[in-house]
N, C-alpha and C. Protein backbone atom coordinates (compact mmCIF):
# COMPACT_ATOMS: atom_id res chain seq x y z
N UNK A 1 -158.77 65.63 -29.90
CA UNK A 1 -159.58 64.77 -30.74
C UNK A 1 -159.61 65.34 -32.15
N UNK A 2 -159.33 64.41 -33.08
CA UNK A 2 -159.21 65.02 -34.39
C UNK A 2 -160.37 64.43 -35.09
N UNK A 3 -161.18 65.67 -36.13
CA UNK A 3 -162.41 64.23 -37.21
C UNK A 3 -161.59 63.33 -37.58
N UNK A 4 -162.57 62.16 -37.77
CA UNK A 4 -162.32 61.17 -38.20
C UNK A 4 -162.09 59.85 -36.87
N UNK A 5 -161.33 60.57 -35.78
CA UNK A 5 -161.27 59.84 -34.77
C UNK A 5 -162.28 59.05 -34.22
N UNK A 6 -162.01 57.65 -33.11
CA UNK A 6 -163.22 56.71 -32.86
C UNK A 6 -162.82 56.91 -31.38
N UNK A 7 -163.15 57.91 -30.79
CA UNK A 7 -162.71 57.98 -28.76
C UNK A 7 -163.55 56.91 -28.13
N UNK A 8 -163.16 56.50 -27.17
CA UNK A 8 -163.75 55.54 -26.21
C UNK A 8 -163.74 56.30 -25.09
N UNK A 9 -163.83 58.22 -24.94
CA UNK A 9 -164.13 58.58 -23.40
C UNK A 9 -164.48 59.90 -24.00
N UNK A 10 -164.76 60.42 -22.76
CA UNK A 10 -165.32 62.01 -23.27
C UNK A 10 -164.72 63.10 -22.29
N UNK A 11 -164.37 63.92 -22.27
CA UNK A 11 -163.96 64.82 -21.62
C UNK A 11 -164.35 65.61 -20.70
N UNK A 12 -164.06 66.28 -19.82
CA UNK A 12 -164.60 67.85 -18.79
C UNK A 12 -163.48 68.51 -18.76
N UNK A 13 -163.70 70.02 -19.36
CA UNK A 13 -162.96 70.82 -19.62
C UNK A 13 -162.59 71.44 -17.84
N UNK A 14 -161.55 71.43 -16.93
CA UNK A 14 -161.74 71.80 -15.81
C UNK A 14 -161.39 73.21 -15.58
N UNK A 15 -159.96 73.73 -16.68
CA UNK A 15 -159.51 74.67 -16.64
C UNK A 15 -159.33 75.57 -17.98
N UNK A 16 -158.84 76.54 -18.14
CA UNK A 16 -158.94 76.86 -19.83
C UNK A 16 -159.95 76.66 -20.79
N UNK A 17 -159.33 77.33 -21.84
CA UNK A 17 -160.41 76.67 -22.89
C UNK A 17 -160.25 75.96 -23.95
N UNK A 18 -161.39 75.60 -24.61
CA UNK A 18 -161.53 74.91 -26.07
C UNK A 18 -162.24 75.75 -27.09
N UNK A 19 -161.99 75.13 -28.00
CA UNK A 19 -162.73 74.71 -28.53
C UNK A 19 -163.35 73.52 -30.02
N UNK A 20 -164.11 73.48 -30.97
CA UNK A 20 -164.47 72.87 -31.58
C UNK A 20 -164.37 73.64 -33.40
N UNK A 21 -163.42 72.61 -34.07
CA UNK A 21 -163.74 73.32 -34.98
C UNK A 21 -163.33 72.15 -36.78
N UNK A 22 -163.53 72.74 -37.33
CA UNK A 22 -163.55 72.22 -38.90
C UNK A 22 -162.23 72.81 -39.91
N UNK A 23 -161.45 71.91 -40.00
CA UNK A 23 -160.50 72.32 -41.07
C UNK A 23 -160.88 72.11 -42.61
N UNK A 24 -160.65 73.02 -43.46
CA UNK A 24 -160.58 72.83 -44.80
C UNK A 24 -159.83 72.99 -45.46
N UNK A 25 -159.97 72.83 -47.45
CA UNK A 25 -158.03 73.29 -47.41
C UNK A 25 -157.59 74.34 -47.14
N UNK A 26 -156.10 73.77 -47.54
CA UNK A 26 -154.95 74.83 -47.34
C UNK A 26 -155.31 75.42 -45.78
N UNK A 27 -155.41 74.55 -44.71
CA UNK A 27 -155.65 75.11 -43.76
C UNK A 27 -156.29 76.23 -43.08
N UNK A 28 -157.52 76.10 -43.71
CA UNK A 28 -158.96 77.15 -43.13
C UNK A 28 -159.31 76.47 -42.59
N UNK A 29 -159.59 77.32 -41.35
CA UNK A 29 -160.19 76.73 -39.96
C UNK A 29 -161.84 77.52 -39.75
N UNK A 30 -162.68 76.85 -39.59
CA UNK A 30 -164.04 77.06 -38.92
C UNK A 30 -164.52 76.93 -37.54
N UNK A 31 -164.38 77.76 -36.49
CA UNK A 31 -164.49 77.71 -35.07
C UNK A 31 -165.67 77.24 -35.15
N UNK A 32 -166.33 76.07 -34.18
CA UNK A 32 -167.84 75.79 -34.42
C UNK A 32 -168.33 76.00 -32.77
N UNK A 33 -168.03 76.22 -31.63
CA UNK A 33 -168.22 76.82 -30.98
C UNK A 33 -166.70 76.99 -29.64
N UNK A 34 -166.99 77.89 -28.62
CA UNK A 34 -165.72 78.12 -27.71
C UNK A 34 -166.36 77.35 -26.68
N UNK A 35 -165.31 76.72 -25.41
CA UNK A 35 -165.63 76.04 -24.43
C UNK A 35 -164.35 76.70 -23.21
N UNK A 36 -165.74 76.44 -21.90
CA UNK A 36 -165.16 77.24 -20.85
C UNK A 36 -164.99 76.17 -20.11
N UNK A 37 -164.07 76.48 -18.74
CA UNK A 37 -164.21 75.82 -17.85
C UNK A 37 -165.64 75.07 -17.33
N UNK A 38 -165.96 73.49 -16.93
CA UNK A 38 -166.97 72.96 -16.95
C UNK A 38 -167.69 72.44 -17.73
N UNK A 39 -167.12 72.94 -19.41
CA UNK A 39 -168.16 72.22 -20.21
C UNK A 39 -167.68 70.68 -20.73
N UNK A 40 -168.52 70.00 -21.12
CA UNK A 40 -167.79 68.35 -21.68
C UNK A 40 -168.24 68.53 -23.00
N UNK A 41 -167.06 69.15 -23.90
CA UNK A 41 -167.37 69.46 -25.29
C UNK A 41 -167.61 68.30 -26.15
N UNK A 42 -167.54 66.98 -25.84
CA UNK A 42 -167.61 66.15 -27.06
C UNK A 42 -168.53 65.37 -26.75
N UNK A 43 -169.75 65.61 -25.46
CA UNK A 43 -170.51 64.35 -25.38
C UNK A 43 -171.31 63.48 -26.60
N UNK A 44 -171.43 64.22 -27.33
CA UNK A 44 -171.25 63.19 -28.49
C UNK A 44 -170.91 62.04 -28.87
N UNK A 45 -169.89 62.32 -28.59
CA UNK A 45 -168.93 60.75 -28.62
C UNK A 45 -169.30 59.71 -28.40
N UNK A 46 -170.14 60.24 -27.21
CA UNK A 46 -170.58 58.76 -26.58
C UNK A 46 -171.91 58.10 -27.10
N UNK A 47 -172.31 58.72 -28.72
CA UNK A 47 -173.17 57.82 -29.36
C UNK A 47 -172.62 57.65 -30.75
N UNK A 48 -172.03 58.49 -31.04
CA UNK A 48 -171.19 58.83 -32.32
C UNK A 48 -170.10 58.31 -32.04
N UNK A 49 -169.63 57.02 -33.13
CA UNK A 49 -168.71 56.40 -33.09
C UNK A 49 -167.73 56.93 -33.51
N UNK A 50 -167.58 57.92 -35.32
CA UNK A 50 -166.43 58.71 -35.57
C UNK A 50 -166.97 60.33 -35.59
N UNK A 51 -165.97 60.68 -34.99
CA UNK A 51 -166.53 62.15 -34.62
C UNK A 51 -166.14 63.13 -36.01
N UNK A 52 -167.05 63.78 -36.38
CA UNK A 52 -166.86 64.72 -37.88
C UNK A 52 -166.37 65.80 -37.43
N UNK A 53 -165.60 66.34 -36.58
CA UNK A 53 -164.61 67.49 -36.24
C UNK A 53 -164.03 67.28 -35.56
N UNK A 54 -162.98 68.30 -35.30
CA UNK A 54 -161.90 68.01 -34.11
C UNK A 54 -162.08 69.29 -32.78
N UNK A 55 -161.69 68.62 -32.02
CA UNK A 55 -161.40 69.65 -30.59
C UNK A 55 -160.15 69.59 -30.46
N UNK A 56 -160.07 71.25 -30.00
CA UNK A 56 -158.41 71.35 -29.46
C UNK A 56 -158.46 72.31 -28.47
N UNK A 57 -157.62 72.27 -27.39
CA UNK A 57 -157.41 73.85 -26.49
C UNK A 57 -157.31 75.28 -27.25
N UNK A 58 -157.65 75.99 -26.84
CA UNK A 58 -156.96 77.38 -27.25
C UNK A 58 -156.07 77.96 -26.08
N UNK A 59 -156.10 77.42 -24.79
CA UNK A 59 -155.06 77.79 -23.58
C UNK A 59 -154.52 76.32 -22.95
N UNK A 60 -153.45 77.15 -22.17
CA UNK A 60 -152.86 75.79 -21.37
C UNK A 60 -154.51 75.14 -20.91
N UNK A 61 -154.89 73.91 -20.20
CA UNK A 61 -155.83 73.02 -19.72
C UNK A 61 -155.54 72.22 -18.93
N UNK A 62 -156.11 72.32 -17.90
CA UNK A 62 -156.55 70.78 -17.85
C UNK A 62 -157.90 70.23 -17.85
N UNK A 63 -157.60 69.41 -18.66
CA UNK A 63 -158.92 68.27 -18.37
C UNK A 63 -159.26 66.73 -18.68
N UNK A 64 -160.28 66.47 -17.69
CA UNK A 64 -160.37 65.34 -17.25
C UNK A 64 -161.16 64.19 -17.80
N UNK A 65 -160.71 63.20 -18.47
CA UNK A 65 -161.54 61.91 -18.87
C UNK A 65 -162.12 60.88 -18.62
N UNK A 66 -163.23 60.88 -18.74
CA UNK A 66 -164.68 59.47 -18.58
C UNK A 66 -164.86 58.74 -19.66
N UNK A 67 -164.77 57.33 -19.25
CA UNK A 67 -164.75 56.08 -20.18
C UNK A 67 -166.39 56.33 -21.00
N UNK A 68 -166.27 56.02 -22.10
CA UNK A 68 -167.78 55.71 -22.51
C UNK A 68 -168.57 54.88 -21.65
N UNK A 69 -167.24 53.50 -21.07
CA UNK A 69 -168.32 53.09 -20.50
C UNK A 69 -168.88 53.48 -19.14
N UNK A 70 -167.77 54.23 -18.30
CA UNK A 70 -168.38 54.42 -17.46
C UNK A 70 -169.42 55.28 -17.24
N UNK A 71 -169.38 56.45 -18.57
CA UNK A 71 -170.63 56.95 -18.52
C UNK A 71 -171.83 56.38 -18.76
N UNK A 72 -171.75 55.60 -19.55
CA UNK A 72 -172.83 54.71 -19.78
C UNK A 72 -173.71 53.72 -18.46
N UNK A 73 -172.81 53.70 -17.92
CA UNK A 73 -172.94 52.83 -16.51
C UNK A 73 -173.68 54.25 -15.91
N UNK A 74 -172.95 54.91 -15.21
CA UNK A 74 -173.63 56.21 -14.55
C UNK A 74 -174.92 56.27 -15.07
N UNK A 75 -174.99 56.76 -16.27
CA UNK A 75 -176.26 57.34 -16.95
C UNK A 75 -177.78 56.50 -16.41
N UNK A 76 -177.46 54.98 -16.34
CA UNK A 76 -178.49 53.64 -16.51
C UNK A 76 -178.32 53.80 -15.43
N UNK A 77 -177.21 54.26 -14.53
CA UNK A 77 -178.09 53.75 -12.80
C UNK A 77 -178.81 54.98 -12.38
N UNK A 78 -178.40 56.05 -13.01
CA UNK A 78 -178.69 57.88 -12.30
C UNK A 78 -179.40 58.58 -13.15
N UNK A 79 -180.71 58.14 -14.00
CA UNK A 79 -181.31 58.57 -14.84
C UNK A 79 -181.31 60.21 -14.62
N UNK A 80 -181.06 60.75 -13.46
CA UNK A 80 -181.21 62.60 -12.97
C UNK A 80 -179.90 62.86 -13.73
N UNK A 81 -178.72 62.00 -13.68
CA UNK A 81 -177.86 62.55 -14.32
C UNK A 81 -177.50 62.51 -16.09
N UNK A 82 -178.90 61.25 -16.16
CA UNK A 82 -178.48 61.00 -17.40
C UNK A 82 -179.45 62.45 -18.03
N UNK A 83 -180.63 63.43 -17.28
CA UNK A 83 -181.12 63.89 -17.80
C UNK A 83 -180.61 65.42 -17.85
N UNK A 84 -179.76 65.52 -16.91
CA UNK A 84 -178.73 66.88 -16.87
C UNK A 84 -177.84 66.67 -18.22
N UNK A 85 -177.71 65.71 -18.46
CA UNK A 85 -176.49 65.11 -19.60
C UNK A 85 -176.94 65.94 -20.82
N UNK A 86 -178.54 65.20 -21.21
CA UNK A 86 -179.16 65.46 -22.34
C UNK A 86 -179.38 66.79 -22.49
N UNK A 87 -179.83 67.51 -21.37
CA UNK A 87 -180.25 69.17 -21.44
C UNK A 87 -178.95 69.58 -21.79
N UNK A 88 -177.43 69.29 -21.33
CA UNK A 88 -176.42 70.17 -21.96
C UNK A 88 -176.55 69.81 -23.41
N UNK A 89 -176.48 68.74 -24.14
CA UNK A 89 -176.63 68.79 -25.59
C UNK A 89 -177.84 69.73 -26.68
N UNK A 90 -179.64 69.82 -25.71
CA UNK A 90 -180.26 70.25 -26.13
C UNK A 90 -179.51 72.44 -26.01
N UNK A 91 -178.76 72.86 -24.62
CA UNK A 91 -178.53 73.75 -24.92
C UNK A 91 -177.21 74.20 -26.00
N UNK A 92 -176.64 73.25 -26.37
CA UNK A 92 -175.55 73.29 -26.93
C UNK A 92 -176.42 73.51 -28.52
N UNK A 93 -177.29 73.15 -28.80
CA UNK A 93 -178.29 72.62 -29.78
C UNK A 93 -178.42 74.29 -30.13
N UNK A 94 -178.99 74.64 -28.92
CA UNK A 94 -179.37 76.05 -28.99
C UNK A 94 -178.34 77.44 -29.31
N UNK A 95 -177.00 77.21 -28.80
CA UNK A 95 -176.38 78.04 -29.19
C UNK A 95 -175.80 77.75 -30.60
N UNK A 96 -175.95 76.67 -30.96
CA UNK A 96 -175.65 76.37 -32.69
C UNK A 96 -176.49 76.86 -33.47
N UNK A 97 -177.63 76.98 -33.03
CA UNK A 97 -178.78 77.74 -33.85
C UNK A 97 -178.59 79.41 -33.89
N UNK A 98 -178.29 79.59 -32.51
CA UNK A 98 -177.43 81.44 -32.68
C UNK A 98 -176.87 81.79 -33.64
N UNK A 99 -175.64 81.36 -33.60
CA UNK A 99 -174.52 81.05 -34.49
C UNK A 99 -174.73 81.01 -35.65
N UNK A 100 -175.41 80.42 -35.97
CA UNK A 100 -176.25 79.96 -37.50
C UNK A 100 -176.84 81.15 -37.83
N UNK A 101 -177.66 81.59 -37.09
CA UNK A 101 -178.39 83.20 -36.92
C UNK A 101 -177.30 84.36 -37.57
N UNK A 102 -176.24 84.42 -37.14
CA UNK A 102 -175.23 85.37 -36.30
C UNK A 102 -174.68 85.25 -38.35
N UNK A 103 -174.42 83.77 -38.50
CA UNK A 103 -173.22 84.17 -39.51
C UNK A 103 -174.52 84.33 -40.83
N UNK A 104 -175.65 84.13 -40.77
CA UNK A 104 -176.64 84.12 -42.00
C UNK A 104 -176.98 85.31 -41.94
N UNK A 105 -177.13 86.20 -41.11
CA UNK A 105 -178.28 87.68 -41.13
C UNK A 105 -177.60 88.50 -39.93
N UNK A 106 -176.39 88.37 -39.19
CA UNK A 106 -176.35 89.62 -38.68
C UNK A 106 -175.23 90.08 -39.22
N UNK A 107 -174.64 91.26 -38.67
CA UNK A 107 -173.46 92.16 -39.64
C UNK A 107 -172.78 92.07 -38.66
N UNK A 108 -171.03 92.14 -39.00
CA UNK A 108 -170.20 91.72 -38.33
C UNK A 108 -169.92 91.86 -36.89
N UNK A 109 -170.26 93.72 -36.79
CA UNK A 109 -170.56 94.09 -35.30
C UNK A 109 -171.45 93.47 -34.78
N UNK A 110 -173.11 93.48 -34.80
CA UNK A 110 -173.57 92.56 -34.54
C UNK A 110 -173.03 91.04 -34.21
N UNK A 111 -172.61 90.21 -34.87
CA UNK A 111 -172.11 89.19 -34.61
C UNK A 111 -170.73 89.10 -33.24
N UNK A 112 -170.08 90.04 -33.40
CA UNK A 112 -169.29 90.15 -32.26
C UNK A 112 -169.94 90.84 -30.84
N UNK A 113 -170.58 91.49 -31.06
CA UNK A 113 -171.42 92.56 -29.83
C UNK A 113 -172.30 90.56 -28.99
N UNK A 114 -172.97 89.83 -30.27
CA UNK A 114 -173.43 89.14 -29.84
C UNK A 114 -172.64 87.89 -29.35
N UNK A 115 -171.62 87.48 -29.45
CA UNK A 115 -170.60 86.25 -28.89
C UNK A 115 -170.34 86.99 -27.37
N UNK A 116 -169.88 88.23 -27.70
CA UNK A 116 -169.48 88.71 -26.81
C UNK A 116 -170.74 88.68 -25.26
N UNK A 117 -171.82 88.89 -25.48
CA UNK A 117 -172.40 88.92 -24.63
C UNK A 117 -173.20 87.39 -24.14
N UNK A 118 -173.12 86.31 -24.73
CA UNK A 118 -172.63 85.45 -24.80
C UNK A 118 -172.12 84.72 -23.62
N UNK A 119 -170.23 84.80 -24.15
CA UNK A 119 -169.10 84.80 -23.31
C UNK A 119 -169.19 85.03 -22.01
N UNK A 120 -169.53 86.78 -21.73
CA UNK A 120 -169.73 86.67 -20.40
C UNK A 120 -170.84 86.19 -19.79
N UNK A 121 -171.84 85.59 -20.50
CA UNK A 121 -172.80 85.26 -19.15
C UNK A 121 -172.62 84.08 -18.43
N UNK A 122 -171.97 83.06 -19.99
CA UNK A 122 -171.65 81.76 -19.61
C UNK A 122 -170.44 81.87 -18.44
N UNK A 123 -169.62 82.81 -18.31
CA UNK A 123 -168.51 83.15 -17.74
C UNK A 123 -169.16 83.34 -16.03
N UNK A 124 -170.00 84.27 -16.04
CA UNK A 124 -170.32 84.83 -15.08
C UNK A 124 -171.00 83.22 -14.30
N UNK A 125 -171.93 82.66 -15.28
CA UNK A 125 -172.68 81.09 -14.42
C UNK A 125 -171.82 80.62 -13.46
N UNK A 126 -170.67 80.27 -14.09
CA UNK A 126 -169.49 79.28 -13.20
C UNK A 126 -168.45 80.17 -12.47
N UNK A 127 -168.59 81.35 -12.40
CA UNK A 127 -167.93 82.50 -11.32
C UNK A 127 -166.37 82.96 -12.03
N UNK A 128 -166.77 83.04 -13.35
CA UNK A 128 -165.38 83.35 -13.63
C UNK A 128 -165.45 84.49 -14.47
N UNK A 129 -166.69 85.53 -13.93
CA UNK A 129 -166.58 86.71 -14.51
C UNK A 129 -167.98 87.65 -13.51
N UNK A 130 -167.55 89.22 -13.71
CA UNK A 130 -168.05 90.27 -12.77
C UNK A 130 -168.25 91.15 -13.06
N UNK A 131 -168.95 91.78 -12.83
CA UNK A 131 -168.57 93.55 -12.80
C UNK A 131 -168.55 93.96 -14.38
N UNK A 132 -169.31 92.72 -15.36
CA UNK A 132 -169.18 93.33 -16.46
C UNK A 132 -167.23 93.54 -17.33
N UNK A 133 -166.84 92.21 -16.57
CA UNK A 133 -164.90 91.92 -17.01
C UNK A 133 -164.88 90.67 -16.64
N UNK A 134 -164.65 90.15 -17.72
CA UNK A 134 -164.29 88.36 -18.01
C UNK A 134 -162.77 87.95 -18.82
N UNK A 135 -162.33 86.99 -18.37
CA UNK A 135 -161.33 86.14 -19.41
C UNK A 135 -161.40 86.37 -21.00
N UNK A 136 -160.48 86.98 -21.77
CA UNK A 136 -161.33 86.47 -23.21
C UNK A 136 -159.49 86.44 -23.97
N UNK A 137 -159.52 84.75 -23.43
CA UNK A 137 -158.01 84.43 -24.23
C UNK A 137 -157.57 84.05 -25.35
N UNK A 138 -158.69 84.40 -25.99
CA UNK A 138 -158.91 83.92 -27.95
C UNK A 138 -158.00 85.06 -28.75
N UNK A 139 -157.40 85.00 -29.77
CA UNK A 139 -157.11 86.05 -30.55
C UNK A 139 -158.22 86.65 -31.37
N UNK A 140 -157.66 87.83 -32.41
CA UNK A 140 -158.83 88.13 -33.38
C UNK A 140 -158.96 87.12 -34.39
N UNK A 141 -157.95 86.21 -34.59
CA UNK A 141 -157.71 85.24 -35.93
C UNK A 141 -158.82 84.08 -35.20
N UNK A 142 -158.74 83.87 -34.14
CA UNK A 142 -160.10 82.65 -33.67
C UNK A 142 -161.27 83.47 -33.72
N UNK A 143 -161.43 84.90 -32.99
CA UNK A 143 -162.85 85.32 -32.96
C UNK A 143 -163.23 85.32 -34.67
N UNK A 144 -162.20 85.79 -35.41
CA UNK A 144 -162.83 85.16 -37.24
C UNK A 144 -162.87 84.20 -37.42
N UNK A 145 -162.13 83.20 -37.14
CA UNK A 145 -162.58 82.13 -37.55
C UNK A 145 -164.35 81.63 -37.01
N UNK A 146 -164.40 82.37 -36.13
CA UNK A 146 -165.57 81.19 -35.63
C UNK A 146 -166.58 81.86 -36.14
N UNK A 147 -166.55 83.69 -36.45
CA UNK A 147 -167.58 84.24 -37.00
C UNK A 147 -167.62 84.36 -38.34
N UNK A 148 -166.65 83.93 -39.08
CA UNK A 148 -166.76 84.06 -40.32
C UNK A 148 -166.35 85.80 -41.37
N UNK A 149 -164.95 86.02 -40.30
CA UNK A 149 -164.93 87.29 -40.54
C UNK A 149 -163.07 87.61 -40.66
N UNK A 150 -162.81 88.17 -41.60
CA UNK A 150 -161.49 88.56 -41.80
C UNK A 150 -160.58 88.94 -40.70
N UNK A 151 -159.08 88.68 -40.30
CA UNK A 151 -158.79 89.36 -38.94
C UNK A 151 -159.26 90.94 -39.28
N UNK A 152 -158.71 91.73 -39.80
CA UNK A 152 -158.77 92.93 -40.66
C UNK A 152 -160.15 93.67 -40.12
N UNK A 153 -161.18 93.13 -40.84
CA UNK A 153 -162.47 93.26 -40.32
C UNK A 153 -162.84 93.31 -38.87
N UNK A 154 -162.55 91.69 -38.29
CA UNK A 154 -162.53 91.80 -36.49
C UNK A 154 -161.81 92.93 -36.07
N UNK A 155 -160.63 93.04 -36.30
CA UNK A 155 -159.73 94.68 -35.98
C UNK A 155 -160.39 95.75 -36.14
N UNK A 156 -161.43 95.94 -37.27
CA UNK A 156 -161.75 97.38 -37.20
C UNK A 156 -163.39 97.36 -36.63
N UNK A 157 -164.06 96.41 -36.27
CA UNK A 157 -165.37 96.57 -35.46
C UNK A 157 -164.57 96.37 -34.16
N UNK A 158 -163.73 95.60 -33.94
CA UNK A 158 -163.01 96.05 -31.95
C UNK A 158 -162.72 97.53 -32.21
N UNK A 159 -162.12 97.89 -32.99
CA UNK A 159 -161.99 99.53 -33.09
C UNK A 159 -162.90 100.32 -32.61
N UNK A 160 -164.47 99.84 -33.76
CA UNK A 160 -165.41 101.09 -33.68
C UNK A 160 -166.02 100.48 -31.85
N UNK A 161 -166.23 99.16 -31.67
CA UNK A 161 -166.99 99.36 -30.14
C UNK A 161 -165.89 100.11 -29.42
N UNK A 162 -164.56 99.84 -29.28
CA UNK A 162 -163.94 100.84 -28.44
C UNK A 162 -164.17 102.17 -28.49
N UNK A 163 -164.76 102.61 -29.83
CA UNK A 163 -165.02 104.23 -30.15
C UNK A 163 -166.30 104.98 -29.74
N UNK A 164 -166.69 103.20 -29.65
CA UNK A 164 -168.56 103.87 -28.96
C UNK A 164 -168.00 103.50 -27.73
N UNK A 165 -167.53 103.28 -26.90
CA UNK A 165 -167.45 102.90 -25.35
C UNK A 165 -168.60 101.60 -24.83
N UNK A 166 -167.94 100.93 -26.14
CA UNK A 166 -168.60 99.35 -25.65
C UNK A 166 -168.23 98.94 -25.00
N UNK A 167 -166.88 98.50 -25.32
CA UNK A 167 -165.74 97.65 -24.63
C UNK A 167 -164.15 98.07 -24.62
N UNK A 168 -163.66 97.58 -23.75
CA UNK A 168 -162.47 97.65 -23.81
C UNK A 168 -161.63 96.17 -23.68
N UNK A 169 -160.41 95.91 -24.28
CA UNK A 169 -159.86 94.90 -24.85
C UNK A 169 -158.45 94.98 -23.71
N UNK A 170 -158.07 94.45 -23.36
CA UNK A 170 -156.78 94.27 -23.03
C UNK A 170 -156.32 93.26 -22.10
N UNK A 171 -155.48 92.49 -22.23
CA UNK A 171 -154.27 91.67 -21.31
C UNK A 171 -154.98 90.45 -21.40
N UNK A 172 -155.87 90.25 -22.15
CA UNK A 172 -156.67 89.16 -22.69
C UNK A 172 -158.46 89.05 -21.77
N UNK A 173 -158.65 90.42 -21.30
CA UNK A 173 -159.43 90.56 -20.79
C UNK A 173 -160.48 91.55 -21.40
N UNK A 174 -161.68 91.40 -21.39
CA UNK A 174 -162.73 92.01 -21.71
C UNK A 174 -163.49 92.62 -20.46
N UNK A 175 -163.60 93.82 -21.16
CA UNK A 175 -164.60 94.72 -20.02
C UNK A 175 -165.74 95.56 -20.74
N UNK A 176 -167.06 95.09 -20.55
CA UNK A 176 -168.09 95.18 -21.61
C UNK A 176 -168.44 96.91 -20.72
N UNK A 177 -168.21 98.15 -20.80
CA UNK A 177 -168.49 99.19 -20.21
C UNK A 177 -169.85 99.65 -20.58
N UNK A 178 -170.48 99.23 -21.21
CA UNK A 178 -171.65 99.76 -21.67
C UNK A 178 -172.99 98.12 -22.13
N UNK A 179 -173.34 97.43 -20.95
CA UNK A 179 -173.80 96.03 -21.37
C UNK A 179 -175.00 96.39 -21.69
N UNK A 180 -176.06 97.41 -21.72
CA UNK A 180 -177.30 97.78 -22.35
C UNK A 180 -176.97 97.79 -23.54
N UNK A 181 -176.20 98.87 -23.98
CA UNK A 181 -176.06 99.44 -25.44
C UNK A 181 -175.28 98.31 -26.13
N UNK A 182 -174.43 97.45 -25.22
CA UNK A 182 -174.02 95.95 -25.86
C UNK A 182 -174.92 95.00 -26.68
N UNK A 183 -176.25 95.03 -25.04
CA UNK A 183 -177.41 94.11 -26.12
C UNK A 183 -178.33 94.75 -27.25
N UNK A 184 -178.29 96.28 -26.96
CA UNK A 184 -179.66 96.35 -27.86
C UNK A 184 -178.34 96.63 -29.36
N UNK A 185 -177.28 96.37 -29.26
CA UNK A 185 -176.75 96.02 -30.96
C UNK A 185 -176.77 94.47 -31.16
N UNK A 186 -176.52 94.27 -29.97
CA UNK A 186 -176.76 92.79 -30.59
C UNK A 186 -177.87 91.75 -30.33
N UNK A 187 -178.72 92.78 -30.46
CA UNK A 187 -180.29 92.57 -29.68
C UNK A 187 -180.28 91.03 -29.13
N UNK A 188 -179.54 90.50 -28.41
CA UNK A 188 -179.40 89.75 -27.42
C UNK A 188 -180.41 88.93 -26.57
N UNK A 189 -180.72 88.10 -26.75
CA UNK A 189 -181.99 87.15 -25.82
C UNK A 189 -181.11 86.34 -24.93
N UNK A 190 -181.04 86.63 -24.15
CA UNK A 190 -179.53 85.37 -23.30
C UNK A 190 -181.15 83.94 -23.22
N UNK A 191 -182.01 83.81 -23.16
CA UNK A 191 -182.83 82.91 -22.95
C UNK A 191 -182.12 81.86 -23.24
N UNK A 192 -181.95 81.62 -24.72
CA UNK A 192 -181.53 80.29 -25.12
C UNK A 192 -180.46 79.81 -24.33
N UNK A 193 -180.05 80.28 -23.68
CA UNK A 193 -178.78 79.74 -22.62
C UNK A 193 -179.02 78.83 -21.09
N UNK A 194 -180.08 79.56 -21.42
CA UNK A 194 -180.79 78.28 -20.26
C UNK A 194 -180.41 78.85 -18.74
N UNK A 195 -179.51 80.12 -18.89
CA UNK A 195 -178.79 79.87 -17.26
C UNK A 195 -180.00 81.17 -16.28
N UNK A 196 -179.73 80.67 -15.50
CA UNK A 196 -180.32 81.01 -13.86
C UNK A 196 -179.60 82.32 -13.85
N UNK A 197 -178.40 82.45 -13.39
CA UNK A 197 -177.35 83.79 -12.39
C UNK A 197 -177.54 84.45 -14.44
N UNK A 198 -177.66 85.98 -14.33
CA UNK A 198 -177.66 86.59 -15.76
C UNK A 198 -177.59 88.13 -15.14
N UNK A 199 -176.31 88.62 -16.11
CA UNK A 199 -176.37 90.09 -15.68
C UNK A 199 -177.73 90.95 -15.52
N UNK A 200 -177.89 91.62 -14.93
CA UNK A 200 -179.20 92.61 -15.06
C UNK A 200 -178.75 93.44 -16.32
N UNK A 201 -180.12 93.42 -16.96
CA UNK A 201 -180.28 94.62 -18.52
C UNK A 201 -180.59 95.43 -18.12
């Protein structure tokens, strides 16, 4: 889906990821948030006639499409589902306000310590992360884009958490070795996330 576009369906991300983001010139990109398996990144759509950004994969995908109208139909007969619908937008609401947080007043580590912890919880909800080691198939050029941070820069705060024994990086996998000292840098509230299953602090 590109801005500007008028969709007549909305998506469920089943496999891989997305995400959402803003081009400007000369091709600067603004990540506006990442999407995991399970999420339906554009429900929007289905009140918003032209959509003001675009979605794209960042991995192979699949996923699956619902007519506006048939959501619309669903929604009016299954008001329970139309109200699960709305709570994903109000939490989606909520992690835009993070974000907003993250790129106005925290410092770059911070800002990554905090996606990062993040990532895995949403990861861990839908069983696709453990033991404190999740998926993380983004490069450093997307984790800047979305935080607002030079690759250069992202390169040398992955540096220093590897030097404190935050994390370790490899094969596109993250392994948070230290998830206390993770949150209290990125003094971390997982609340706004709304989810139930949450690592122990």
């Amino acid at each position: 889906m590109r801005d500007g576009d008028r969709p007549s369906q909305c998506c469920l991300l089943l496999s891989g990821w997305a995400c959402r983001y803003k081009l400007l010139s000369e091709g600067r990109r603004q990540i506006l948030s990442f999407h995991i398996p399970g999420d339906p990144p554009d429900l929007q759509s289905l009140h918003i006639q032209t959509m003001d950004h675009s979605l794209a994969t960042l991995t192979e995908a699949k996923v699956a499409f619902i007519s506006h109208e048939s959501l619309r139909d669903l929604t009016a007969r299954f008001p329970g589902i139309a109200a699960i619908l709305w709570r994903d937008t109000l939490v989606d609401a909520a992690v835009f306000r993070e974000w907003m947080v993250g790129m106005g007043r925290r410092s770059a580590f911070e800002r990554i310590a905090h996606l990062f912890c993040e990532l895995y919880l949403k990861l861990q909800a839908v069983g696709l992360a453990e033991n404190y080691r999740c998926p993380l198939p983004v490069t450093q050029a997307d984790l800047g884009d979305a935080l607002g941070l030079s690759n250069v820069h992202v390169n040398r705060v992955l540096q220093e958490m590897r030097g404190k024994s935050l994390i370790t990086l490899r094969s596109h996998t993250l392994v948070i070795e230290d998830w206390r000292e993770l949150l209290r840098f990125a003094e971390f509230d997982p609340s706004y996330l709304r989810l139930k299953k949450r690592a122990m602090a």
